[in-house]
C-alpha atoms as a PDB file:
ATOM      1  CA  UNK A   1      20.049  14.409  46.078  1.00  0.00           C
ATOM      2  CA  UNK A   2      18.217  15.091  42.534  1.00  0.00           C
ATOM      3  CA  UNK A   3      21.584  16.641  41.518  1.00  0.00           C
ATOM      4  CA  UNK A   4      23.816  13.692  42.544  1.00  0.00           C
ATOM      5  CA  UNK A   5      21.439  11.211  40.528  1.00  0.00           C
ATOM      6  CA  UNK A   6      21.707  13.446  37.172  1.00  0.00           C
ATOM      7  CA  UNK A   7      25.501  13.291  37.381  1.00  0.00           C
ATOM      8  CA  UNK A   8      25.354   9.534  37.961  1.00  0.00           C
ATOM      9  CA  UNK A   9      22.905   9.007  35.553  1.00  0.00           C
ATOM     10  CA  UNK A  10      25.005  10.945  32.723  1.00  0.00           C
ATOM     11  CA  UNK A  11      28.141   9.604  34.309  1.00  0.00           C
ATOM     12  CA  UNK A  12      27.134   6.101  33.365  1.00  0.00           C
ATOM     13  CA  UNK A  13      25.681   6.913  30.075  1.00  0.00           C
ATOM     14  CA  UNK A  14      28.883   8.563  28.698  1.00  0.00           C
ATOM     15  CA  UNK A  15      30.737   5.700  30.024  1.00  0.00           C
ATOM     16  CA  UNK A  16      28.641   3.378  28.474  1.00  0.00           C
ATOM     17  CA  UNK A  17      29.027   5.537  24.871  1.00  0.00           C
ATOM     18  CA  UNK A  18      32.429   5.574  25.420  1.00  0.00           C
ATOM     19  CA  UNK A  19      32.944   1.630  25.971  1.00  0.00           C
ATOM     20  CA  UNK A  20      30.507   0.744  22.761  1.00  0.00           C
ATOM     21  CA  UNK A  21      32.440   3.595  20.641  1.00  0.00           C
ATOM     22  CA  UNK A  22      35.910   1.908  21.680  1.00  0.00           C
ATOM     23  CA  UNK A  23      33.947  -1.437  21.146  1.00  0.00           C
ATOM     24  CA  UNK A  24      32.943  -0.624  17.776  1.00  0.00           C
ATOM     25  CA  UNK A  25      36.023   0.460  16.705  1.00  0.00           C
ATOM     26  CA  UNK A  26      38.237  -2.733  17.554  1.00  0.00           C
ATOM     27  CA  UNK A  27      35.327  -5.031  16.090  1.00  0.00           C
ATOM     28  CA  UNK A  28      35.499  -3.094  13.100  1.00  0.00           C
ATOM     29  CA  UNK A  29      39.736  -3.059  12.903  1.00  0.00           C
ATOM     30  CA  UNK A  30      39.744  -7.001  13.602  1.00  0.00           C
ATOM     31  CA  UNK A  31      36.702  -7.499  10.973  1.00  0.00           C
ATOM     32  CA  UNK A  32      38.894  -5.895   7.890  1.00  0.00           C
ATOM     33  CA  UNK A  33      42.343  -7.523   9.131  1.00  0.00           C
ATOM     34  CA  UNK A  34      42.628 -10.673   6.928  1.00  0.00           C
ATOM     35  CA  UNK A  35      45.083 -11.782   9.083  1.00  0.00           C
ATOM     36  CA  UNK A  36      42.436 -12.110  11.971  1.00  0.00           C
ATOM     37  CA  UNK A  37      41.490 -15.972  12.289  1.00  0.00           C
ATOM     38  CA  UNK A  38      37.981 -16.450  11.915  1.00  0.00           C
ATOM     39  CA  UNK A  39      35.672 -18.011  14.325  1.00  0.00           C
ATOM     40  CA  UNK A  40      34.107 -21.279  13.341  1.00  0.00           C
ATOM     41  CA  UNK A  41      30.773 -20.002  13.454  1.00  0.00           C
ATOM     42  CA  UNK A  42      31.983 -17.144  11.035  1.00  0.00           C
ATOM     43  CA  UNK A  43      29.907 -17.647   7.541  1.00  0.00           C
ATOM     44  CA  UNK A  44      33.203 -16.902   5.951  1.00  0.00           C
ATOM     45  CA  UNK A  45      35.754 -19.188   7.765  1.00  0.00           C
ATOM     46  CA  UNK A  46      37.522 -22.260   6.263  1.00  0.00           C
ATOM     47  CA  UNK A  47      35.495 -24.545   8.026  1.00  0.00           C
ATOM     48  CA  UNK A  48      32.264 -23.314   6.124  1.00  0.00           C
ATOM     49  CA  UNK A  49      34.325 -23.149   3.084  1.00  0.00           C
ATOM     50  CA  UNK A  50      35.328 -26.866   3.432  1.00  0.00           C
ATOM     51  CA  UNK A  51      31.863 -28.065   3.832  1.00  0.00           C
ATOM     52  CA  UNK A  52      30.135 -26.260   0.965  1.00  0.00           C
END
């Protein structure tokens, strides 16, 4: 039973890696694509820009 629970408990952590690696990747991709609309929220949107 201790066996089972070490696979499952590395199981899910190199899932979890995996997911934030793949994660971090895209975020970073749509961060330098200046095609990429900006959220509104985004300090460097138009709407920001328009209201400074």
């Amino acid at each position: 039973m201790g066996e089972l629970m070490t696979i499952l408990a590395f199981g899910t952590l190199g899932a979890v890696s995996v997911l934030a690696y793949i994660s971090a990747r895209v975020t970073d991709k749509m961060k330098n694509d200046p095609s990429h609309k900006r959220s509104s929220l985004c300090a460097t949107s138009e709407h920001w820009a328009v209201q400074k």
